[in-house]
PDB file of N, CA and C in Angstrom:
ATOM      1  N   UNK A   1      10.495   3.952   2.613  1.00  0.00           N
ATOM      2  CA  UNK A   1      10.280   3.601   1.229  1.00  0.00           C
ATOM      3  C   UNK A   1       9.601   4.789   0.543  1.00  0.00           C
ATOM      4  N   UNK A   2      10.572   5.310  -0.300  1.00  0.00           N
ATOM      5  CA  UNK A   2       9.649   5.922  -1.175  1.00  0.00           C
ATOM      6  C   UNK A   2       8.582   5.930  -2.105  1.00  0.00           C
ATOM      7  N   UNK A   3       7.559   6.751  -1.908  1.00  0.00           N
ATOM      8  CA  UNK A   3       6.069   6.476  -2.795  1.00  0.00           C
ATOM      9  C   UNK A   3       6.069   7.631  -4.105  1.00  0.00           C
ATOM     10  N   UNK A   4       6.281   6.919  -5.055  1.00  0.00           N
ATOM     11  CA  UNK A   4       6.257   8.098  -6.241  1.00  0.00           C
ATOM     12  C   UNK A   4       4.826   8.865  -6.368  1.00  0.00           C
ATOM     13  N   UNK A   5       3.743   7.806  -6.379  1.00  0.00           N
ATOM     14  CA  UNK A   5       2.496   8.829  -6.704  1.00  0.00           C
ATOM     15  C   UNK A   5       1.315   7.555  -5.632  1.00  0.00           C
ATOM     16  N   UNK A   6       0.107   8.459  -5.273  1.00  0.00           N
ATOM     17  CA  UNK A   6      -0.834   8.000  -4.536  1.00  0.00           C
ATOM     18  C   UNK A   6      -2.466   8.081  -5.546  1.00  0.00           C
ATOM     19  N   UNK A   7      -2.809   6.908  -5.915  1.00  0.00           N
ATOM     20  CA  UNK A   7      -3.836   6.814  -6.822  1.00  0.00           C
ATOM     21  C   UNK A   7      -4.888   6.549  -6.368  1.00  0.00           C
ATOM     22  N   UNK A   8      -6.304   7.305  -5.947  1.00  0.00           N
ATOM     23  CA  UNK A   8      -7.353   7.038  -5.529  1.00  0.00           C
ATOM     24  C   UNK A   8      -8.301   5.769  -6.445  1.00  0.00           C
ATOM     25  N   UNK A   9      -8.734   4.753  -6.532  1.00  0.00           N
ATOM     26  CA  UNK A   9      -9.602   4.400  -6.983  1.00  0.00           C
ATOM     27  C   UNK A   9     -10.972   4.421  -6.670  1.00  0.00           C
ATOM     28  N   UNK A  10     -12.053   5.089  -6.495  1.00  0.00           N
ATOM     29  CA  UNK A  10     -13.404   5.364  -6.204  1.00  0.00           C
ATOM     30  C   UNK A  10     -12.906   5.148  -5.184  1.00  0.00           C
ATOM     31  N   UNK A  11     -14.171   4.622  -4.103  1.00  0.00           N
ATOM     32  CA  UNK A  11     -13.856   5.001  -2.490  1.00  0.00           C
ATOM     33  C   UNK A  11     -13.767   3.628  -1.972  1.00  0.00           C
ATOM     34  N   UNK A  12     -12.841   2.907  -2.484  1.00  0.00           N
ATOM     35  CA  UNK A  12     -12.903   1.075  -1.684  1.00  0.00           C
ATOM     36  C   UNK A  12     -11.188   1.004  -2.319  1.00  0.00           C
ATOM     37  N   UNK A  13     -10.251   2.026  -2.734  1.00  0.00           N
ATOM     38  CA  UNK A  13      -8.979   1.026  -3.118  1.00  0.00           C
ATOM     39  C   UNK A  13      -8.419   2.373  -3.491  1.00  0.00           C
ATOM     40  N   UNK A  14      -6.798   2.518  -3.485  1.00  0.00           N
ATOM     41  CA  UNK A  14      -6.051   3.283  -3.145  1.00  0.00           C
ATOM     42  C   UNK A  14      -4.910   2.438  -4.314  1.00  0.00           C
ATOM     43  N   UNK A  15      -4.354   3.041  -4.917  1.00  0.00           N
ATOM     44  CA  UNK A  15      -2.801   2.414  -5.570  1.00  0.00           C
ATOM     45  C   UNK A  15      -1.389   3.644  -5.205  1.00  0.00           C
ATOM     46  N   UNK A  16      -0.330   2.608  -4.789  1.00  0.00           N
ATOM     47  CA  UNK A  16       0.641   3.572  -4.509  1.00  0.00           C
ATOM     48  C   UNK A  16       1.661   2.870  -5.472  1.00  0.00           C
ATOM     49  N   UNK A  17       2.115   3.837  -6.495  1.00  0.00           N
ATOM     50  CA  UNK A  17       3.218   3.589  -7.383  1.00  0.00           C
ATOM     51  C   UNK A  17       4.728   3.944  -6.272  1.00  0.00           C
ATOM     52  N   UNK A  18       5.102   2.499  -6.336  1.00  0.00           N
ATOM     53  CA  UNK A  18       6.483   2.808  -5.957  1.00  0.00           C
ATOM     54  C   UNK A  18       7.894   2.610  -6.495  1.00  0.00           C
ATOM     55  N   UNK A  19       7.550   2.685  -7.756  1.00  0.00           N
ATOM     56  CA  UNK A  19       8.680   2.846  -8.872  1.00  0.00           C
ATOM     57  C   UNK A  19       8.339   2.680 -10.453  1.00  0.00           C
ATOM     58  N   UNK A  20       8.986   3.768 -10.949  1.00  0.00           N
ATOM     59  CA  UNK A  20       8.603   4.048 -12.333  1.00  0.00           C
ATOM     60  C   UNK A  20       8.655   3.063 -13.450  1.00  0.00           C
ATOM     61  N   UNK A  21       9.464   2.161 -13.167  1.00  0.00           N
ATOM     62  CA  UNK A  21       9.550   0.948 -14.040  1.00  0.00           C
ATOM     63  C   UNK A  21       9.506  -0.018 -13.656  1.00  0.00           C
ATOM     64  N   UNK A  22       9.102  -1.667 -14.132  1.00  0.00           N
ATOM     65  CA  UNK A  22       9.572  -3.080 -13.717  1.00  0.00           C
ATOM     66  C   UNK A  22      10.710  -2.852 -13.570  1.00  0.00           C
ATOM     67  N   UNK A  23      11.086  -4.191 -12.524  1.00  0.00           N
ATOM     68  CA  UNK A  23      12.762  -4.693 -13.000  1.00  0.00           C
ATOM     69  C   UNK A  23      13.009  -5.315 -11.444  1.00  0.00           C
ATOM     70  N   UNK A  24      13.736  -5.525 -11.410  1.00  0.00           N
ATOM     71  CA  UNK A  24      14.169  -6.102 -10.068  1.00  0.00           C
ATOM     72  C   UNK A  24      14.162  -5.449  -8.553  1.00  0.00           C
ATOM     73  N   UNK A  25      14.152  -3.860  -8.760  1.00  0.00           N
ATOM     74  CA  UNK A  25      14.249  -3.219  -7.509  1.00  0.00           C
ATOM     75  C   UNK A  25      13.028  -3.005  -7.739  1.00  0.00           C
ATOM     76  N   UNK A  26      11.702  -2.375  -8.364  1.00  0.00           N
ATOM     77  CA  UNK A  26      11.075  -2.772  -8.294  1.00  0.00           C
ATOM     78  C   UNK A  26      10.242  -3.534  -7.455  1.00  0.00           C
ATOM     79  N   UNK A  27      10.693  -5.060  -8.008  1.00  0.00           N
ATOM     80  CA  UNK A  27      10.117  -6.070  -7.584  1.00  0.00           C
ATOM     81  C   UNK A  27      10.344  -6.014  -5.932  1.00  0.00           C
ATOM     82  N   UNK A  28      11.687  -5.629  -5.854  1.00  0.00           N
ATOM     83  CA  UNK A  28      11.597  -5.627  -4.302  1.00  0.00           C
ATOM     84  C   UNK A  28      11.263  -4.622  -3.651  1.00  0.00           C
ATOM     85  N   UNK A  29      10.925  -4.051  -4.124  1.00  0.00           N
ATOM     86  CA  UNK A  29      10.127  -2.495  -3.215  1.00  0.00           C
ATOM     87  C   UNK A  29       8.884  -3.144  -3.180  1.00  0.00           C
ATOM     88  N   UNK A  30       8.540  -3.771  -4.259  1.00  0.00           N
ATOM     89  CA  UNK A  30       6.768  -4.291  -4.056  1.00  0.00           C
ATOM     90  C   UNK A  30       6.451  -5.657  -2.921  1.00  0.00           C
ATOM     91  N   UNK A  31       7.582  -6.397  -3.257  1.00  0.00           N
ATOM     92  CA  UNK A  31       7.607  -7.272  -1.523  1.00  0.00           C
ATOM     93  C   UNK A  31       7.624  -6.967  -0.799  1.00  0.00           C
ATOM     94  N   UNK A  32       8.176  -6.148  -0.067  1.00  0.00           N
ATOM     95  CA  UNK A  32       8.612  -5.492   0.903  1.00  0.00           C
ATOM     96  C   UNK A  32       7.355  -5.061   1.449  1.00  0.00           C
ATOM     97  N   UNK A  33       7.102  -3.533   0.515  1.00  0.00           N
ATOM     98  CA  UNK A  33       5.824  -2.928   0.916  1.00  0.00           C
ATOM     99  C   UNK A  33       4.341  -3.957   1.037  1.00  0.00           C
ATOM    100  N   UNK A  34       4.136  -5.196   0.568  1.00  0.00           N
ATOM    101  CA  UNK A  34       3.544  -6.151   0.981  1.00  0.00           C
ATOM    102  C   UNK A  34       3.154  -6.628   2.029  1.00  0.00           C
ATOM    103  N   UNK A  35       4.951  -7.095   2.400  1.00  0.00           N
ATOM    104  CA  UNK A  35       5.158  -7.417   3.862  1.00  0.00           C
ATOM    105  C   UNK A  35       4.726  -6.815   4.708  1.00  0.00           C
ATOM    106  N   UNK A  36       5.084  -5.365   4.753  1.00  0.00           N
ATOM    107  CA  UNK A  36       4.944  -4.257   5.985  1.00  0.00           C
ATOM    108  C   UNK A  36       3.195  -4.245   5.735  1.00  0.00           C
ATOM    109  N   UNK A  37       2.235  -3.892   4.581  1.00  0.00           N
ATOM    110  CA  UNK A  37       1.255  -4.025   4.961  1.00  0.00           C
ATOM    111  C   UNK A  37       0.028  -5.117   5.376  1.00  0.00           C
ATOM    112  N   UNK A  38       0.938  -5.938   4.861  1.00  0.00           N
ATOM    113  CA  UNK A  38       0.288  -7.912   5.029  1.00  0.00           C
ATOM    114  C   UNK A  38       0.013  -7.576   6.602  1.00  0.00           C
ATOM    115  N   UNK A  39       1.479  -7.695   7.138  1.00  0.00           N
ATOM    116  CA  UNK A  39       1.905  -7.984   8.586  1.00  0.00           C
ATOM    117  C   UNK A  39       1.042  -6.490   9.548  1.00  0.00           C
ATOM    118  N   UNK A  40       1.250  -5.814   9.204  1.00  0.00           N
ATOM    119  CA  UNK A  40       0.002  -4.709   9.582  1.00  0.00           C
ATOM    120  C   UNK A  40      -1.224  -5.167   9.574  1.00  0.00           C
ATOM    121  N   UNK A  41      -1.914  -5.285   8.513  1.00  0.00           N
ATOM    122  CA  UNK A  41      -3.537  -6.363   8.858  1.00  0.00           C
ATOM    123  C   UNK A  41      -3.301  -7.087   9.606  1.00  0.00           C
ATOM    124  N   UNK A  42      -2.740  -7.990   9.682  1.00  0.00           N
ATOM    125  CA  UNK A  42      -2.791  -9.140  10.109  1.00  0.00           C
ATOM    126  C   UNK A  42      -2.469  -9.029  11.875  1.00  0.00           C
ATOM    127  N   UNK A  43      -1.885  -8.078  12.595  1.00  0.00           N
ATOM    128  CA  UNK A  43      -1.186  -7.434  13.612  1.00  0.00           C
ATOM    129  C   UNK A  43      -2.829  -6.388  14.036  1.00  0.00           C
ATOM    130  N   UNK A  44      -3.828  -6.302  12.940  1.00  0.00           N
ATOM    131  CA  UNK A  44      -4.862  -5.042  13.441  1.00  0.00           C
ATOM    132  C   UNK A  44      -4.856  -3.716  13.510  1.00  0.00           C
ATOM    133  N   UNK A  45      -3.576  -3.146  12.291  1.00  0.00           N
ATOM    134  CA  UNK A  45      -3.134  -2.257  12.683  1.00  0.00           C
ATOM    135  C   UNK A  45      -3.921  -1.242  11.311  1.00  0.00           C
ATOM    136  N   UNK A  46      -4.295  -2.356  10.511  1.00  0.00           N
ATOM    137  CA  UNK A  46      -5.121  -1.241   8.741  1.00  0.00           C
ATOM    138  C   UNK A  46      -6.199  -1.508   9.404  1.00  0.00           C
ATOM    139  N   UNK A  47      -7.025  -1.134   9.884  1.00  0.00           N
ATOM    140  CA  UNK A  47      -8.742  -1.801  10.402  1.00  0.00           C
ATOM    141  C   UNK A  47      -9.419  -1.597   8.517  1.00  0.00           C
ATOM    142  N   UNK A  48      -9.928  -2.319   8.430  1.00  0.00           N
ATOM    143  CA  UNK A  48     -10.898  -2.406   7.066  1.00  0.00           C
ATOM    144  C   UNK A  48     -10.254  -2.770   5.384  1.00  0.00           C
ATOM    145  N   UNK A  49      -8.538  -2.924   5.908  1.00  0.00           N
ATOM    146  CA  UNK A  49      -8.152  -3.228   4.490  1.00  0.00           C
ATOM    147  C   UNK A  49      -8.652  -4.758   4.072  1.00  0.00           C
ATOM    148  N   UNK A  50      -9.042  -5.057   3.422  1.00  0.00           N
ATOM    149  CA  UNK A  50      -9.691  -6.501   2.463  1.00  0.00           C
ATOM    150  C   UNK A  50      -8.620  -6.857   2.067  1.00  0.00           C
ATOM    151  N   UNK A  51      -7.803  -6.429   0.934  1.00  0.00           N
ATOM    152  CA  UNK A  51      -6.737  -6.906  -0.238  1.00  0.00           C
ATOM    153  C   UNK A  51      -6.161  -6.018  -0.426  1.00  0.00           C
ATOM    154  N   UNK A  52      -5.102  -6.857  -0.391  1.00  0.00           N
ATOM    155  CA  UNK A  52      -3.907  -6.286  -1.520  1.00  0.00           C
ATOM    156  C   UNK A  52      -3.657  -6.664  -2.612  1.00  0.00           C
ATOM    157  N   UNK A  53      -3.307  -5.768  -3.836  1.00  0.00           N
ATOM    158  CA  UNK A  53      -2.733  -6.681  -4.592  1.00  0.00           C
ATOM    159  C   UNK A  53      -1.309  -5.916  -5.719  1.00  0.00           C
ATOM    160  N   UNK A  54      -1.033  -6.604  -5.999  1.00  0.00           N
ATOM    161  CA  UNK A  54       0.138  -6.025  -6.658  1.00  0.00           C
ATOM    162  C   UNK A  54       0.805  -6.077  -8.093  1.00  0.00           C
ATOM    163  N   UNK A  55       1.046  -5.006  -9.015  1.00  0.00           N
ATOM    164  CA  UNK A  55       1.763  -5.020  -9.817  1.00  0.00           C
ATOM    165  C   UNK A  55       3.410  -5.256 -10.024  1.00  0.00           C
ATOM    166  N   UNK A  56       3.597  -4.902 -11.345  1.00  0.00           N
ATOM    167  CA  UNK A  56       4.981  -4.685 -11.558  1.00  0.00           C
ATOM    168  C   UNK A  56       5.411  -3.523 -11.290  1.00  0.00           C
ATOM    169  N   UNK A  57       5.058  -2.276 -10.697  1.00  0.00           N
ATOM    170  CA  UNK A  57       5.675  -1.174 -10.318  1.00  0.00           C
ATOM    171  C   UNK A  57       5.190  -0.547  -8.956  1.00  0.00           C
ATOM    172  N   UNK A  58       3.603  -0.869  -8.883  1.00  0.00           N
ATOM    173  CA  UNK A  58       2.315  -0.448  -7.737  1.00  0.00           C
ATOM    174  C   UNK A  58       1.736  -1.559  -7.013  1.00  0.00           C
ATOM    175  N   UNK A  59       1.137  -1.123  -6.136  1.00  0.00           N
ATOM    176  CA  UNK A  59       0.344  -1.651  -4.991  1.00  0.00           C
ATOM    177  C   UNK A  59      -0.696  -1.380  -4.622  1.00  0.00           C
ATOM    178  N   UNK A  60      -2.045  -2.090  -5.208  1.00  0.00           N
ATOM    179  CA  UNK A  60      -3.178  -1.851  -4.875  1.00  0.00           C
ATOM    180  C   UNK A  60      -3.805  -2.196  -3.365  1.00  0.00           C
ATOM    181  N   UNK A  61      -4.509  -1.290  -2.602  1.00  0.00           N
ATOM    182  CA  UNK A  61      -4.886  -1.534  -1.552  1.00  0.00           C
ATOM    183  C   UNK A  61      -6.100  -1.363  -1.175  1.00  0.00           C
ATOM    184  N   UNK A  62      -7.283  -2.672  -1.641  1.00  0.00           N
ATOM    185  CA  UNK A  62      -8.614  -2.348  -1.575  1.00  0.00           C
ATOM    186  C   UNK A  62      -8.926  -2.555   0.345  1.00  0.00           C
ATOM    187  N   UNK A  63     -10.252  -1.247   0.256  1.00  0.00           N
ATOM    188  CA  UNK A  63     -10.445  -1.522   1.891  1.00  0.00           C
ATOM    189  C   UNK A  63     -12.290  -1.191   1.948  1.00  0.00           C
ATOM    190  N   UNK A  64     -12.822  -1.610   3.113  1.00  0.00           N
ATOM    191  CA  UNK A  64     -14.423  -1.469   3.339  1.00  0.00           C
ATOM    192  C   UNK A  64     -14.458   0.055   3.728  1.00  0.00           C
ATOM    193  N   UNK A  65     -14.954   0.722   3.105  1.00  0.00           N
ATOM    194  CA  UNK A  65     -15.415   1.639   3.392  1.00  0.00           C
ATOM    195  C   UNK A  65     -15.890   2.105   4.275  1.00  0.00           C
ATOM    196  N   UNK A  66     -17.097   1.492   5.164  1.00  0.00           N
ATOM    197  CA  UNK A  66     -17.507   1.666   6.432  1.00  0.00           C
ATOM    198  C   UNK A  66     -16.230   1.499   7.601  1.00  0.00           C
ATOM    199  N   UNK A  67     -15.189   1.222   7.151  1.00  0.00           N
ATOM    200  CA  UNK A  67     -14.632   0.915   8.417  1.00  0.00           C
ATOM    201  C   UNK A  67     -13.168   1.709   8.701  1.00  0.00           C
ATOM    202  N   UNK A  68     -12.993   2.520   7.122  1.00  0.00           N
ATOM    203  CA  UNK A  68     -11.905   3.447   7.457  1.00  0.00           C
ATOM    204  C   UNK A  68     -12.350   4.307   6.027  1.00  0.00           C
ATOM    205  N   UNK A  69     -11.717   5.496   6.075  1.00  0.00           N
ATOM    206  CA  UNK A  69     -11.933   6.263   4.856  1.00  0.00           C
ATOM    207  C   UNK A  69     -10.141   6.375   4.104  1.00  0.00           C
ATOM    208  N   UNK A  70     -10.437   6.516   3.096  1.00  0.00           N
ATOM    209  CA  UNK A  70      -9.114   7.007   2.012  1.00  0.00           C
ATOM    210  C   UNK A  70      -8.052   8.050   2.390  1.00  0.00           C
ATOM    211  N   UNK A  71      -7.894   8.665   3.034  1.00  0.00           N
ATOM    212  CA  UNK A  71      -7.473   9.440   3.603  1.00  0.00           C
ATOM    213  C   UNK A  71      -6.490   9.315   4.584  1.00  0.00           C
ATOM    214  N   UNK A  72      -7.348   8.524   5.835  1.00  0.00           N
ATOM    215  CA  UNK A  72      -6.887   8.063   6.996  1.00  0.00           C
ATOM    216  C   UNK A  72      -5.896   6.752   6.884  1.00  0.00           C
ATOM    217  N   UNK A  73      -6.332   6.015   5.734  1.00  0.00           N
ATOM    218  CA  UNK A  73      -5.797   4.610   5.027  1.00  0.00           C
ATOM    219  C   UNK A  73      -4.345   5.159   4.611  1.00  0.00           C
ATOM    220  N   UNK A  74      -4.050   5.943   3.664  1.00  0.00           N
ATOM    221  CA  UNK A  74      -3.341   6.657   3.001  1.00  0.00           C
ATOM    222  C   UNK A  74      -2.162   6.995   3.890  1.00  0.00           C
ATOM    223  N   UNK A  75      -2.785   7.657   5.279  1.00  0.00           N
ATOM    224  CA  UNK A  75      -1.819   8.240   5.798  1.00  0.00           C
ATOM    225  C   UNK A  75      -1.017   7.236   7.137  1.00  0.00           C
ATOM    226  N   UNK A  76      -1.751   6.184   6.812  1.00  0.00           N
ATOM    227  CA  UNK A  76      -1.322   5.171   7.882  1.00  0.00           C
ATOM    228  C   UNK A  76      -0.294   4.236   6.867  1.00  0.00           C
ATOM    229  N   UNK A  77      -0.750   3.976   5.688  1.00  0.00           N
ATOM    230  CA  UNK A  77       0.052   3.053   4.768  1.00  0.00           C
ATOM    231  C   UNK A  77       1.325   3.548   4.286  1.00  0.00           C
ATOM    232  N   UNK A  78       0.793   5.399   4.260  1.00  0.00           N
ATOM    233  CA  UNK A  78       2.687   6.313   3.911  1.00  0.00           C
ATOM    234  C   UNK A  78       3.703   6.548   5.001  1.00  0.00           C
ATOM    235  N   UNK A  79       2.923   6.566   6.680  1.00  0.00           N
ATOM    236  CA  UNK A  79       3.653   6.359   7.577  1.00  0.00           C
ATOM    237  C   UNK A  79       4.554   4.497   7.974  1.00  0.00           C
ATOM    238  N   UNK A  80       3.875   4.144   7.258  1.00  0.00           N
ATOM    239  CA  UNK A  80       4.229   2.148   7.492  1.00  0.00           C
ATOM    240  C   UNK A  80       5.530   1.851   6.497  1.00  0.00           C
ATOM    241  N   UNK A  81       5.432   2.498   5.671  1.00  0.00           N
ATOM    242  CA  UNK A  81       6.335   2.529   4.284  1.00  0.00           C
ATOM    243  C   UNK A  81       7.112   3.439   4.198  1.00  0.00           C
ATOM    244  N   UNK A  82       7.225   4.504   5.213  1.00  0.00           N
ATOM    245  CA  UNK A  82       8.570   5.460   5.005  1.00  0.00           C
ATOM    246  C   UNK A  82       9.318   4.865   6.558  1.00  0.00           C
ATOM    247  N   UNK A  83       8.765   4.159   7.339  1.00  0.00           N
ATOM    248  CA  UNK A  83       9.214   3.201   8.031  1.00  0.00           C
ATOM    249  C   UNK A  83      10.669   1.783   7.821  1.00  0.00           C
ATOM    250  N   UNK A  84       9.987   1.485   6.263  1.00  0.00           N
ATOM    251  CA  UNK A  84      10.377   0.408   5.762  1.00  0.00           C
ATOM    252  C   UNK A  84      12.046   0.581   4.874  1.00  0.00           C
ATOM    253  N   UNK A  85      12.734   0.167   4.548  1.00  0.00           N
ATOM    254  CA  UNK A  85      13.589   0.650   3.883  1.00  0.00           C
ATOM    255  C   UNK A  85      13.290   0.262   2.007  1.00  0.00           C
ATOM    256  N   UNK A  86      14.082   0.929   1.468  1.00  0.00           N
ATOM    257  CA  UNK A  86      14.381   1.118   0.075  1.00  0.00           C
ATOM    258  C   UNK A  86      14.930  -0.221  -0.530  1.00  0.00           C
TER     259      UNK A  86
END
């Protein structure tokens, strides 16, 4: 899955735009990428993500700080999602 842009929010939440407009593909790029990271927490595989949450184009991904940094989050959530298909 492609990630158009990677948005830091202070140091607890991360947004990854994965398409430039609403609309239906969209919408399903944002399920999708849901899924793959829902099922990742939930599997133990994000250690410290809290929430997700989601727009009409992006995907917010708040996480505890003490328990992973932005970076490491980032590069586990762009490897999970270029995994995933389009």
């Amino acid at each position: 899955m492609n990630i158009l842009a990677v948005r830091p929010l202070a140091d607890r939440a991360v947004t990854f735009d994965l398409a430039d407009r609403a609309g239906p593909d969209a919408a399903a790029r944002i399920t999708a990428a849901l899924g793959l990271i829902n099922g990742a927490v939930a599997a133990g595989a994000l250690p410290g993500v809290t929430e997700t949450a989601a727009s009409f184009s992006s995907l917010t991904v708040h996480y505890g700080c003490l328990f992973t940094d932005q970076a490491t989050l980032v590069a586990q959530i762009t490897a999970l999602l270029a995994g995933g298909t389009d």
